[in-house]
Protein backbone atom coordinates (compact mmCIF):
# COMPACT_ATOMS: atom_id res chain seq x y z
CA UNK A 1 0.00 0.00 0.00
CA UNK A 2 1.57 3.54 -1.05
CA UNK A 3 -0.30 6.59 -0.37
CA UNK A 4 1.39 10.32 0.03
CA UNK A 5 5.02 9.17 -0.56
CA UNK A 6 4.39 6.41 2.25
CA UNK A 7 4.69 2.97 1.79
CA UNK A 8 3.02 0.70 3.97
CA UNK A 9 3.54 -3.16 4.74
CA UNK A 10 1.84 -5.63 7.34
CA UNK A 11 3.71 -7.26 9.55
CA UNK A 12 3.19 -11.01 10.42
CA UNK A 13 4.48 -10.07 14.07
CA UNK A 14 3.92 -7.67 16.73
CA UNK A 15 5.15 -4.13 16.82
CA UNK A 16 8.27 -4.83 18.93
CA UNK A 17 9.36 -7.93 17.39
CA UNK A 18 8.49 -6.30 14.04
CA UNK A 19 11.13 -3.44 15.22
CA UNK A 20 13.71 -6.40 16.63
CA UNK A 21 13.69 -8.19 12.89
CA UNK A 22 13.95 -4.67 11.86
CA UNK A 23 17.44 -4.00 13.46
CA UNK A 24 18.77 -8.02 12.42
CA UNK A 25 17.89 -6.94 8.81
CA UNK A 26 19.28 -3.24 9.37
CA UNK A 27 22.28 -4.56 10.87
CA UNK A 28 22.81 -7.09 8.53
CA UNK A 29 22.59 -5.06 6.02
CA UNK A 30 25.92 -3.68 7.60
CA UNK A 31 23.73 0.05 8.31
CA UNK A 32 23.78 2.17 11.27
CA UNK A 33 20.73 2.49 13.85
CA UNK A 34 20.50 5.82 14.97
CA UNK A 35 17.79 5.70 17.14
CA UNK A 36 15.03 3.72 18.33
CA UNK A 37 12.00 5.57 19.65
CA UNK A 38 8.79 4.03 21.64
CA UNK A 39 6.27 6.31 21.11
CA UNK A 40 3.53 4.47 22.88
CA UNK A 41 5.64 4.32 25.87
CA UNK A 42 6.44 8.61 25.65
CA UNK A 43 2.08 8.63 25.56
CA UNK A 44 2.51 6.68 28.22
CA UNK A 45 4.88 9.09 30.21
CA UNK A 46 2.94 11.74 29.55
CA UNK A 47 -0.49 10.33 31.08
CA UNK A 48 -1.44 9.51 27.16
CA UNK A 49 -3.13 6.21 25.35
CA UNK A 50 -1.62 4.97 22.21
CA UNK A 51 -1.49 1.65 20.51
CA UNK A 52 1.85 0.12 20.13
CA UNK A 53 3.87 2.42 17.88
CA UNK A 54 7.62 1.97 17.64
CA UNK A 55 10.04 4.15 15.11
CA UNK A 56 13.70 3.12 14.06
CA UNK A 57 15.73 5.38 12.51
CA UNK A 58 18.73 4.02 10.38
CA UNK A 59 20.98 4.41 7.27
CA UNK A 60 24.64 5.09 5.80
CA UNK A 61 26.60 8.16 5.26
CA UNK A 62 27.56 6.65 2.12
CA UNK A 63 23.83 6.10 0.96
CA UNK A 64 22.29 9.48 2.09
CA UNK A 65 25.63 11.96 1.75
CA UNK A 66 25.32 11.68 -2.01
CA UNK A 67 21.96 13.29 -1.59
CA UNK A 68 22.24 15.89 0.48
CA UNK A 69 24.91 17.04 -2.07
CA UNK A 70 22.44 17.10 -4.50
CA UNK A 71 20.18 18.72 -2.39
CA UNK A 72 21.40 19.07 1.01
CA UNK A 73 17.69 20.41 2.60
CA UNK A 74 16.82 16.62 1.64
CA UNK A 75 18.70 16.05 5.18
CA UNK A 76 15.20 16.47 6.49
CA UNK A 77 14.26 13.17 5.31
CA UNK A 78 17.49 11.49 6.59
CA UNK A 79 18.40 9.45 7.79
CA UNK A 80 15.71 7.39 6.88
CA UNK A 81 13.41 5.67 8.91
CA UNK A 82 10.37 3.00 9.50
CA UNK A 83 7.51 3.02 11.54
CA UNK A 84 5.67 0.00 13.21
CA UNK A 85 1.97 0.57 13.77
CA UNK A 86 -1.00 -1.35 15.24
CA UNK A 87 -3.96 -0.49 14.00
CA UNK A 88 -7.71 -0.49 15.92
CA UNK A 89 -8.14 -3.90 14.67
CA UNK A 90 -4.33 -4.97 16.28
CA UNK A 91 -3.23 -5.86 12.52
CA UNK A 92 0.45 -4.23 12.86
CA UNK A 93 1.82 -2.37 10.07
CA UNK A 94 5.73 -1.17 9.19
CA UNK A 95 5.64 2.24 7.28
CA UNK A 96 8.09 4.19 5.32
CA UNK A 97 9.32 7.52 3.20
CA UNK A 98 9.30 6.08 -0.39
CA UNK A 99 12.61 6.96 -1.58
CA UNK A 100 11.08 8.05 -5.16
CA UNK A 101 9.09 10.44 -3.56
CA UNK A 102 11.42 11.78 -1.23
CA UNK A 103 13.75 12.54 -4.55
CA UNK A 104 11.10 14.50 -6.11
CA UNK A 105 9.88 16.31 -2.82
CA UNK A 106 13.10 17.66 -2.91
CA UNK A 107 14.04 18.00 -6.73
CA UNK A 108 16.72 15.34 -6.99
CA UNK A 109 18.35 15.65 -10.17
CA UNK A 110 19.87 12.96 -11.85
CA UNK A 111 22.95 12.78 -10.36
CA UNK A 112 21.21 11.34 -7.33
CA UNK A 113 19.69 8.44 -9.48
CA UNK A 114 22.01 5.63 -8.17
CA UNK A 115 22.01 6.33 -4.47
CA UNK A 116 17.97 6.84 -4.69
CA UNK A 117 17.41 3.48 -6.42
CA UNK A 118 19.90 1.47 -4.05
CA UNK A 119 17.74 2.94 -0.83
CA UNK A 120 14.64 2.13 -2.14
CA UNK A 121 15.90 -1.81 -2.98
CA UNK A 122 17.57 -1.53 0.74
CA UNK A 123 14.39 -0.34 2.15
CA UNK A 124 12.92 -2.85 0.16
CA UNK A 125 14.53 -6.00 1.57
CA UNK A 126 15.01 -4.68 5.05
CA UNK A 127 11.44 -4.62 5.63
CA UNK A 128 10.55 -7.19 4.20
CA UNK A 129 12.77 -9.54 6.57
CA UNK A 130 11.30 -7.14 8.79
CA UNK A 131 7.61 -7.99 8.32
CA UNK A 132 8.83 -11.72 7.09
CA UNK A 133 6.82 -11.28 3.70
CA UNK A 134 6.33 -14.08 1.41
CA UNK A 135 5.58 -13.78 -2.53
């Protein structure tokens, strides 16, 4: 499912262990994690309800350097990350930027073809261990 620049997968597992496979793929994939955030348990901090919700930001310098040179404000968007979700029905969901999009949001030329086009297949396998899709 793709809708606004967002692409959006569902996960076989639960939102945590959706994030753990998450950072075995990332890892794997020899990428950084920069962060991990639980944003249920921040709404739960501050006195607040939300369904499990989870956010893990990763990526390369080598991957997302070539863009900002392109366009450095494109640093906004890096470096990039993927959201697990549970929905009201508890179906859990991993969400992310589509790298496509995210090139012409910020007027990528072609010089940033390559680097686009490997993130999106990284993105691509990542969550898919992630979510542990089959064909």
């Amino acid at each position: 499912m793709k809708r606004s620049g967002i692409v959006t997968v569902e996960s076989r597992f639960g939102v945590t262990e959706t994030i753990d496979r998450l950072v075995e793929a990332v890892r794997g994939a020899g990428l950084l994690i920069f962060a991990r955030i639980d944003h249920a348990a921040g709404a739960r901090d501050a006195g607040l309800a939300l369904r499990p919700t989870e956010l893990l930001i990763f990526g390369n310098p080598r991957g997302g350097t070539p863009l900002m040179l392109d366009r450095q404000i494109c640093g906004i968007d890096l470096p990039v990350k993927a959201l697990a979700w549970e929905d009201e029905d508890g179906k859990v969901w991993l969400s992310y930027n589509d790298p496509y999009s995210m090139a012409e949001r910020h007027g990528l030329g072609s010089k940033s073809d390559q680097a686009v086009a490997a993130i999106a297949v990284g993105m691509e396998k990542v969550i898919a261990a992630a979510a542990d899709r089959r064909g």
